[in-house]
Protein backbone atom coordinates (compact mmCIF):
# COMPACT_ATOMS: atom_id res chain seq x y z
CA UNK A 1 18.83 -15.78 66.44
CA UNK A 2 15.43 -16.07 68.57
CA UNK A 3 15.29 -15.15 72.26
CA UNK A 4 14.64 -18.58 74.25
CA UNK A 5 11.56 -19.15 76.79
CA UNK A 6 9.75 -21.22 78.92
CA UNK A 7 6.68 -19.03 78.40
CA UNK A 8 5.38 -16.48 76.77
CA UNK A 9 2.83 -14.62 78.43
CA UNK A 10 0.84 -12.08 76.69
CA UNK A 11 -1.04 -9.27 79.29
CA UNK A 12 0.45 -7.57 82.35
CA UNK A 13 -2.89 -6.72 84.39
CA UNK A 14 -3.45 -8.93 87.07
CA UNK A 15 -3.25 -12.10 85.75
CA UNK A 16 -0.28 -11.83 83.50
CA UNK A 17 1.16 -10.34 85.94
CA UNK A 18 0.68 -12.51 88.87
CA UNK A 19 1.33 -15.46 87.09
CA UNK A 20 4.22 -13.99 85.16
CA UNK A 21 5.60 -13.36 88.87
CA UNK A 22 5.23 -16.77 90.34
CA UNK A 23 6.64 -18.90 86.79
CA UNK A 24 9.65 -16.24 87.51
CA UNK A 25 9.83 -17.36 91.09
CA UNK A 26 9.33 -21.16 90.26
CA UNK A 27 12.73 -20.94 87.86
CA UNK A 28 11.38 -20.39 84.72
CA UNK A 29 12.31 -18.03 81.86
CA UNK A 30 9.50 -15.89 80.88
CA UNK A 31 8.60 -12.98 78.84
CA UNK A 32 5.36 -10.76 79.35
CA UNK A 33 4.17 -8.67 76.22
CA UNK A 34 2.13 -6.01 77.68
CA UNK A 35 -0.21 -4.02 75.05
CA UNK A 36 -0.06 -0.38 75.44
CA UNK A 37 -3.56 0.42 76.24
CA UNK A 38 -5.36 3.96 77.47
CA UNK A 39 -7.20 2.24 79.63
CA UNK A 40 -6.55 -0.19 82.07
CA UNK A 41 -9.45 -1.99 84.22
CA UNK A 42 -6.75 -3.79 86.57
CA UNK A 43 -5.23 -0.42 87.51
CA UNK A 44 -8.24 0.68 87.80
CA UNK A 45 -9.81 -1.83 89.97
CA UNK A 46 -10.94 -1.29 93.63
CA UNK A 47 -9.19 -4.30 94.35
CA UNK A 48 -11.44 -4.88 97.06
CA UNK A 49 -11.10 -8.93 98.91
CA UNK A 50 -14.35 -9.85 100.55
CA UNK A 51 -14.63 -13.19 102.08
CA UNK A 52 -18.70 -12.25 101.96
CA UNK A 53 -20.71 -11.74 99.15
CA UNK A 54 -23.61 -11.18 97.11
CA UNK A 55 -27.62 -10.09 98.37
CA UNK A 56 -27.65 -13.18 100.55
CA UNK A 57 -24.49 -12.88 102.63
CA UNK A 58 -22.37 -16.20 101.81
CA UNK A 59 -19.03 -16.71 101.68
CA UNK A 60 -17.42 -16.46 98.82
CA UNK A 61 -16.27 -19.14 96.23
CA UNK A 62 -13.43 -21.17 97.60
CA UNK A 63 -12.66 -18.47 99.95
CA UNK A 64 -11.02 -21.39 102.58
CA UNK A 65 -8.52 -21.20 99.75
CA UNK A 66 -8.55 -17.97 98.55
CA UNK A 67 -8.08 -15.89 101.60
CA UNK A 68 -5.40 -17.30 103.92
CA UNK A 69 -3.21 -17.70 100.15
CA UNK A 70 -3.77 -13.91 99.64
CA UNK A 71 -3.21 -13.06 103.16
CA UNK A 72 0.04 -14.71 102.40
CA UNK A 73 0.97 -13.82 98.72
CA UNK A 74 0.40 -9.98 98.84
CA UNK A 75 2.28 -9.19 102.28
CA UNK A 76 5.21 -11.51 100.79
CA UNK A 77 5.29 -9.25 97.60
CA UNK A 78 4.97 -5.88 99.54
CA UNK A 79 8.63 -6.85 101.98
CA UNK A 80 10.31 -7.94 98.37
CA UNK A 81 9.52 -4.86 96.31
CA UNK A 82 9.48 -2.36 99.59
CA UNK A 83 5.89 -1.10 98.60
CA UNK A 84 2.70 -0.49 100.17
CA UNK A 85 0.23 -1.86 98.43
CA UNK A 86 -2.27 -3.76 100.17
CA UNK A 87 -4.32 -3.33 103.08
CA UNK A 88 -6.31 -5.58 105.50
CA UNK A 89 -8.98 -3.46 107.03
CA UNK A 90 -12.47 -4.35 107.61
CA UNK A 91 -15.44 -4.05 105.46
CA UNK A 92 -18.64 -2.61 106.85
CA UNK A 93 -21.46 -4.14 105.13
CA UNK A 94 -25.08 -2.62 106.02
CA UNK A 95 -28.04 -4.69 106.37
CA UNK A 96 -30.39 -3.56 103.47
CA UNK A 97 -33.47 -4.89 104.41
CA UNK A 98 -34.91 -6.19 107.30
CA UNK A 99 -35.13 -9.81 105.87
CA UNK A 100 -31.75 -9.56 104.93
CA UNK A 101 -30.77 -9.07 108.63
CA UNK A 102 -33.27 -11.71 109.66
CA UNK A 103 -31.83 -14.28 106.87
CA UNK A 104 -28.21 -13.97 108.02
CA UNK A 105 -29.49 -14.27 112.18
CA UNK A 106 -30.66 -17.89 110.90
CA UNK A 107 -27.66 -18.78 108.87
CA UNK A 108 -24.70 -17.72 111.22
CA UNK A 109 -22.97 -20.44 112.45
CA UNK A 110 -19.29 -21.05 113.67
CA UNK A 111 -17.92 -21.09 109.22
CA UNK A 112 -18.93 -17.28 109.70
CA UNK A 113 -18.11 -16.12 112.75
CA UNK A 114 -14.38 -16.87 111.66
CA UNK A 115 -14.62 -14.11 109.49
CA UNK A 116 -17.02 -11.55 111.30
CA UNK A 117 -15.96 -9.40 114.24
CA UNK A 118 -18.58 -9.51 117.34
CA UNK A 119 -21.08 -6.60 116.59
CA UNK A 120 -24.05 -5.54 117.55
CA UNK A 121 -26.14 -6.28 114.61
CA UNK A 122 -29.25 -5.16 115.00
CA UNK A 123 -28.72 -1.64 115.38
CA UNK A 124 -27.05 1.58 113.57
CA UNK A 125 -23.04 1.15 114.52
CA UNK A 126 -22.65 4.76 113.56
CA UNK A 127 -24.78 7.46 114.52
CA UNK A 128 -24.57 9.85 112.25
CA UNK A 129 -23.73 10.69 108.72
CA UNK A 130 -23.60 6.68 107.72
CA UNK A 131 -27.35 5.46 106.69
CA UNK A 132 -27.11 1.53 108.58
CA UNK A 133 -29.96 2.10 110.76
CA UNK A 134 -30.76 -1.90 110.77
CA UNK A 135 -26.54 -2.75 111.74
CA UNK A 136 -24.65 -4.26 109.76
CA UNK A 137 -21.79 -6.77 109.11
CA UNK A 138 -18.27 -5.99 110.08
CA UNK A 139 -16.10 -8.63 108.22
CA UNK A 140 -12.32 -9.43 109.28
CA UNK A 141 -10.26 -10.95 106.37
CA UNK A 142 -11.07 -8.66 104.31
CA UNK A 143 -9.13 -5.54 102.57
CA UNK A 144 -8.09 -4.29 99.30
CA UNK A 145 -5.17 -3.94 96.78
CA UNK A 146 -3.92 -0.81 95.25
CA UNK A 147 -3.59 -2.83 91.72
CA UNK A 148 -2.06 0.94 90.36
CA UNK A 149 0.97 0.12 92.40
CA UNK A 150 0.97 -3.23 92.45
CA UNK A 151 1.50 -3.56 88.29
CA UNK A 152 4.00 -1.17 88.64
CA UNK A 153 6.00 -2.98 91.07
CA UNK A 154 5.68 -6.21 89.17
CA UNK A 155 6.75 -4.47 86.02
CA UNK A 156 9.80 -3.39 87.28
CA UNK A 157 10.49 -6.43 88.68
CA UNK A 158 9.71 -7.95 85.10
CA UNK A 159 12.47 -5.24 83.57
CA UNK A 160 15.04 -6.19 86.31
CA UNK A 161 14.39 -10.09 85.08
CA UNK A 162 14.33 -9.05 81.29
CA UNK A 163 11.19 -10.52 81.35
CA UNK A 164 9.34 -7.88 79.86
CA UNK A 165 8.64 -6.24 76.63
CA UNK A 166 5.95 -2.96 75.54
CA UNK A 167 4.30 -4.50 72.64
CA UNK A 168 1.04 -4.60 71.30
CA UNK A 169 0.38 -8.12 70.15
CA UNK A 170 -0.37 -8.84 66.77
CA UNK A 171 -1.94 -12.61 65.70
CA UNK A 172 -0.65 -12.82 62.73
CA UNK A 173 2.80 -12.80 63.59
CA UNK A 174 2.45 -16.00 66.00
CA UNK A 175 3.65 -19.10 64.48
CA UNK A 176 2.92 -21.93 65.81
CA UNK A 177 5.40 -24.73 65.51
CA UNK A 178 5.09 -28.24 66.68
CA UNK A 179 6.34 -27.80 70.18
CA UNK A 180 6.78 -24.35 70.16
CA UNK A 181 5.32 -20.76 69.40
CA UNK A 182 7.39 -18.00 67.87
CA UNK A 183 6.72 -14.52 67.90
CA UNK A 184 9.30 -11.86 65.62
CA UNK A 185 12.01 -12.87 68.00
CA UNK A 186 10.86 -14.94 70.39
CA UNK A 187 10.91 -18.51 70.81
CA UNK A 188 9.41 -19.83 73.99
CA UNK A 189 7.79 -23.61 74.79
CA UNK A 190 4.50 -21.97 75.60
CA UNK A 191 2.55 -19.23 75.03
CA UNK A 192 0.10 -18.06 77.92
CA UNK A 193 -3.30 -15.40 76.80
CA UNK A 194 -3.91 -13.39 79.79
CA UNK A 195 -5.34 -10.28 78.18
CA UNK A 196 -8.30 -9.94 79.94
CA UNK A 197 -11.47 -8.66 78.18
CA UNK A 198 -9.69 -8.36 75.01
CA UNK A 199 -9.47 -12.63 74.18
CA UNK A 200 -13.38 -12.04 73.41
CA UNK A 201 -11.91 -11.76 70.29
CA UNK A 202 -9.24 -13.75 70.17
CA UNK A 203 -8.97 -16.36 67.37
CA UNK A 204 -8.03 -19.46 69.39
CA UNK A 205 -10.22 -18.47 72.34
CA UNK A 206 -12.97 -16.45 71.20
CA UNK A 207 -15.56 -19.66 72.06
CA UNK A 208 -15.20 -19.37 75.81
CA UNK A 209 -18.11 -17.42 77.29
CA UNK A 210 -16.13 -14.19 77.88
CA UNK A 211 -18.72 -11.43 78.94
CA UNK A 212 -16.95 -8.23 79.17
CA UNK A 213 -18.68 -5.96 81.42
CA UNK A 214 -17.99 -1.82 82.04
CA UNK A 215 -17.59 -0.40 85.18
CA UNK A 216 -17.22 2.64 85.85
CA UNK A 217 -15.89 4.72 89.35
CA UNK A 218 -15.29 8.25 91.05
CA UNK A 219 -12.76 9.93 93.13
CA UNK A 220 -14.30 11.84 95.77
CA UNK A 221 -12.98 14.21 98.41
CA UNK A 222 -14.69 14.35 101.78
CA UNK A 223 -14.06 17.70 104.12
CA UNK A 224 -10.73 16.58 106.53
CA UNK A 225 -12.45 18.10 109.63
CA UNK A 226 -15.23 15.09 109.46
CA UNK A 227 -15.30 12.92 112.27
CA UNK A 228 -17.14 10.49 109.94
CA UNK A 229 -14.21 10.65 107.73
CA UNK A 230 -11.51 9.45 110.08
CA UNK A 231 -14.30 6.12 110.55
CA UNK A 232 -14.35 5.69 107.11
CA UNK A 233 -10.25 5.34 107.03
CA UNK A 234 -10.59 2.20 108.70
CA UNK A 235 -13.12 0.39 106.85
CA UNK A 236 -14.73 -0.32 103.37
CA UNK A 237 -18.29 0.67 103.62
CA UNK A 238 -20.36 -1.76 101.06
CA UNK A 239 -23.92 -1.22 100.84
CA UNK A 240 -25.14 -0.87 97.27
CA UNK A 241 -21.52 0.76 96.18
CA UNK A 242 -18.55 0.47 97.41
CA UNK A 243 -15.88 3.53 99.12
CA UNK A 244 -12.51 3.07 99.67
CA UNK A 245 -9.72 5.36 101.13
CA UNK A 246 -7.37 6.18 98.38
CA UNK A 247 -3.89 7.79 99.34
CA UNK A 248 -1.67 9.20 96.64
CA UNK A 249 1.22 9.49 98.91
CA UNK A 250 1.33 5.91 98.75
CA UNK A 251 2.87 6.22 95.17
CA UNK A 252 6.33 8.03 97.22
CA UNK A 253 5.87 5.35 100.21
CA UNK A 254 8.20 2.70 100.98
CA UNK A 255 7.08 -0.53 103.56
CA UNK A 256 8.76 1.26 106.29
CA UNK A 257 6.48 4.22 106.80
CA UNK A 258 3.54 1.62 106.45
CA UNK A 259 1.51 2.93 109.58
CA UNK A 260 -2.68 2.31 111.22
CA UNK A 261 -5.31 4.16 110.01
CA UNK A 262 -5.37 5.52 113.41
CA UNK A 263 -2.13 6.71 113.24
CA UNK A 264 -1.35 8.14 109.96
CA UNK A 265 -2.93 11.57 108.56
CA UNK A 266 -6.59 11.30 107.10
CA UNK A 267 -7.50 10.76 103.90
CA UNK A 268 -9.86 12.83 102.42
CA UNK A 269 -9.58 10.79 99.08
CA UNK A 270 -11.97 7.79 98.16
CA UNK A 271 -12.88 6.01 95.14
CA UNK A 272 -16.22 4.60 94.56
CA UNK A 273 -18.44 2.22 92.85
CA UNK A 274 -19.38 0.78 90.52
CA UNK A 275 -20.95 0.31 87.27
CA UNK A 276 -22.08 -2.51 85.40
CA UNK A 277 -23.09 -2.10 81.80
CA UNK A 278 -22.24 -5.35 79.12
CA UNK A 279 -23.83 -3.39 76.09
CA UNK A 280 -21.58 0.07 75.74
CA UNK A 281 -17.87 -1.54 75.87
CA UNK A 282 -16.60 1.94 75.31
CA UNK A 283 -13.99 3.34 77.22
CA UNK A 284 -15.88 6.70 77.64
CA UNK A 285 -17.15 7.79 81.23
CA UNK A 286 -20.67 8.69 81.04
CA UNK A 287 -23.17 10.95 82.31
CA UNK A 288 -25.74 8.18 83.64
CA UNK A 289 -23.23 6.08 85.43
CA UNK A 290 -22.04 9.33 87.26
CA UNK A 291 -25.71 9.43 88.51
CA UNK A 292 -26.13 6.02 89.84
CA UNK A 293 -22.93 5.96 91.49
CA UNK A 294 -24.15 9.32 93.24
CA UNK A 295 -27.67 7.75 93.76
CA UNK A 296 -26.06 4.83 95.39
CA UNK A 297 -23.73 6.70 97.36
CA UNK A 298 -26.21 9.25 98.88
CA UNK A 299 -28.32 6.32 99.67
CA UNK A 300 -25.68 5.14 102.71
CA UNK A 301 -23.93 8.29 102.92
CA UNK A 302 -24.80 11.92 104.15
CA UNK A 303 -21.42 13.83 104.08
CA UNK A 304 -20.80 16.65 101.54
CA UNK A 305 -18.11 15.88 98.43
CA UNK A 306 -16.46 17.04 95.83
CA UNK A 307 -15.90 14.74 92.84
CA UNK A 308 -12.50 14.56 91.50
CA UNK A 309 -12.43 12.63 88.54
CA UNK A 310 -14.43 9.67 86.84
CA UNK A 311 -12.57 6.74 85.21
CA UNK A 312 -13.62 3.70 83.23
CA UNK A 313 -12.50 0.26 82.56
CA UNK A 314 -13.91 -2.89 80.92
CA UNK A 315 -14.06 -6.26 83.51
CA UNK A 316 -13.01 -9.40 82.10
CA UNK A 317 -15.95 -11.27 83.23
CA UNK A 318 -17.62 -14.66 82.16
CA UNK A 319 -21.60 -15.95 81.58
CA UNK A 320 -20.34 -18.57 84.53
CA UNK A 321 -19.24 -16.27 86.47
CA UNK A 322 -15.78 -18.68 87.14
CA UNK A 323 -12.21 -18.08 85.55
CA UNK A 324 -11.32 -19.44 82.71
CA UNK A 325 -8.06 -21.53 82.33
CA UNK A 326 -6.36 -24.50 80.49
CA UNK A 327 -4.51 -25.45 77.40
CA UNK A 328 -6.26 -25.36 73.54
CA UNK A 329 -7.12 -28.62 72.52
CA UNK A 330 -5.56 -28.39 69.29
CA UNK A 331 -2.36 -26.61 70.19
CA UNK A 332 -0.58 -28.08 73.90
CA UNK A 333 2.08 -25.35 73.75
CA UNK A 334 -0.91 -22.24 73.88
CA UNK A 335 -3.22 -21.86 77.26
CA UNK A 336 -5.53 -19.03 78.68
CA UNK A 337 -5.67 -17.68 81.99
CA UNK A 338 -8.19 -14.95 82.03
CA UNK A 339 -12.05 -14.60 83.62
CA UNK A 340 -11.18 -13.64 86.89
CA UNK A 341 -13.57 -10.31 86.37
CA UNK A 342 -14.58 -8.31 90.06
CA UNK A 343 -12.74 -10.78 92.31
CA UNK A 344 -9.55 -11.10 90.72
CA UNK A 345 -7.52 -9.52 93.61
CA UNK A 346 -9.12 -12.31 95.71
CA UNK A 347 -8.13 -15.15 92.92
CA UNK A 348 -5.78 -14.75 91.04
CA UNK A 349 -2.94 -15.59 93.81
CA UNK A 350 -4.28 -19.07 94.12
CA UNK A 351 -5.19 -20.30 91.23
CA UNK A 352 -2.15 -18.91 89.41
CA UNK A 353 -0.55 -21.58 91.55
CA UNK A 354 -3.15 -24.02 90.74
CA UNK A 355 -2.60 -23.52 87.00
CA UNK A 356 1.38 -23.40 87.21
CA UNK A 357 0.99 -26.84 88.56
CA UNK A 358 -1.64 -28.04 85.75
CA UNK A 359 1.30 -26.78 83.09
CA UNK A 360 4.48 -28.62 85.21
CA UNK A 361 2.25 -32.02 86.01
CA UNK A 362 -0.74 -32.42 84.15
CA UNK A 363 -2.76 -32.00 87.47
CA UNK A 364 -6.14 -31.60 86.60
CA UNK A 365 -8.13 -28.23 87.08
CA UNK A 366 -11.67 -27.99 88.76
CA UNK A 367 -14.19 -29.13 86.42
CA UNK A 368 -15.67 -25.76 87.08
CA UNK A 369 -12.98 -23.68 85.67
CA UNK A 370 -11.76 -25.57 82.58
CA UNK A 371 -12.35 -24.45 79.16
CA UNK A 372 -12.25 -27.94 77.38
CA UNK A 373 -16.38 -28.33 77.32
CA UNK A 374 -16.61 -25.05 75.16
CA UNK A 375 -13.88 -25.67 73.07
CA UNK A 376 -15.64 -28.82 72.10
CA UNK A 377 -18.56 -27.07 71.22
């Protein structure tokens, strides 16, 4: 006797488990196989949501879409499970260069002022400790997930649905019948690849331009008694690395003692980053990354630290720098839904949404995003 679903959904990082969550929510019976893994680059992530990006300062990819859905979708999740889990605080971004500064005085217009606060920007907004003597950026709409506690409140909310199962997947036990997959004892109409970097290799998939990339971060500890510190509790500074406040109470937090940076005791705790390296795939922390974090790190910041540990995951990223998503050409009842690399915090909500409606009406998916043209190669 075979355990009936809808779908079958193999991955819980972010995307298996975002998607897993919504198909849940939308009435459907679902199962997510999560592989045991050492290492895992979602819980890892900085889970940082920038509505501004890259060298030149532009908004980010769809973000008219992207943000207010986030701004929506995580706050929603934090009231159900009673979790804190994300924050919206602002992210400081230093001007690097001079030109940079110049280039974004010509570009502003009213699209960007939505999403920066009024600043001076032409001159150091802190004067000491942070290196921004040429100003800086200080973007609203942005803010950052703590994907750690965010799995673990979807996977419990999988258990409580019996919708999921520890398992480390294994190919050769898929059968694939004409309108449905089995797996040992499951039976569902559809079977859904969200394993991140790991579909590089995957059989059906392994033609999509996948580019796994390492990253690697820190956890620092600042001195409490900073002054600087208490600043840096109510921003992510972004100039050349990243720093974000990291609170391990939250782990023992409910929504109600959810609290301001202002009012709540400092952190000392930040992570930082990161690392990009798509030739060692290894999950071993090394030496040199340690260094450039540092080097990138002293470069914007002068406070003392202490590092507390140095972790490693490997990105799901793609050559086109888009997701990846749609159904195999040969087989309608298997999909992927996987690419979403450094900005998956940021798109995963939304497009999880866009591809639930692809699967229920055959609504098409942006050009940009579907994996038909490389499955044809």
């Amino acid at each position: 006797m075979k355990n009936e679903f809808d779908y079958l959904i193999i991955g819980q990082g972010l995307a298996g488990s975002i998607l897993g969550y919504t198909l849940l929510e939308k009435g459907k019976k679902v199962m997510v196989l999560d592989e045991p893994k050492l290492q895992n680059c979602s819980k890892i992530a900085a889970g940082i949501c920038n509505p501004i990006t890259g060298r030149n300062l532009v908004r980010t990819w769809k973000s008219n879409q992207l943000f207010p859905f986030l701004n929506d979708f995580y706050p929603k999740l934090e009231k159900q499970f009673n979790r804190n889990f994300f924050f919206q605080i602002p992210i400081y971004r230093p001007f690097q260069t001079l030109e940079q500064q110049q280039d974004w005085s010509v570009q502003e217009n009213k699209e960007t002022e939505e999403v920066i606060y009024p600043k001076n920007k032409s001159t150091s907004n802190f004067e000491k400790n942070i290196n921004d003597p040429l100003g800086g950026l200080l973007i609203k709409n942005g803010g950052h997930l703590r994907t750690d506690i965010f799995l673990e409140a979807i996977k419990n909310y999988l258990i409580e649905k019996n919708a999921y199962q520890k398992e480390l997947f294994d190919f050769d036990k898929l059968i694939l019948n004409e309108n449905k997959v089995v797996y040992q004892d499951i039976q569902a109409n559809h079977i859904i690849f969200c394993r991140g970097a790991a579909d590089q290799t995957n059989p059906f998939f392994h033609k999509l331009p996948l580019a796994p990339a390492k990253g690697e971060i820190l956890h620092i500890d600042f001195d409490r008694n900073e002054e600087t510190v208490r600043k840096l509790n109510q921003i992510i500074l972004n100039k050349g690395c990243w720093l974000v406040p990291f609170d391990d109470k939250l782990i023992e937090n409910n929504l109600n003692n959810k609290v301001s940076a202002s009012e709540k005791e400092i952190i000392t705790t930040f992570r930082t980053g990161s690392t990009y390296n798509h030739k060692d795939l290894s999950l071993e922390s090394t030496e040199e990354a340690k260094q450039e974090i540092e080097t990138k790190l002293q470069a914007v910041l002068n406070l003392d630290y202490q590092i507390i540990k140095q972790e490693v995951g490997i990105r799901p990223s793609t050559r086109t720098r888009y997701p990846l998503m749609g159904t195999h050409k040969d087989y309608p009842q298997m999909s992927i839904f996987n690419g979403f690399g450094a900005k998956g915090v940021s798109m995963i909500p939304y497009f999880a949404n866009e591809f639930i409606e692809y699967l229920f009406t055959g609504k098409e998916l942006e050009k940009i995003v579907r994996i038909d043209k490389w499955l044809n190669k």
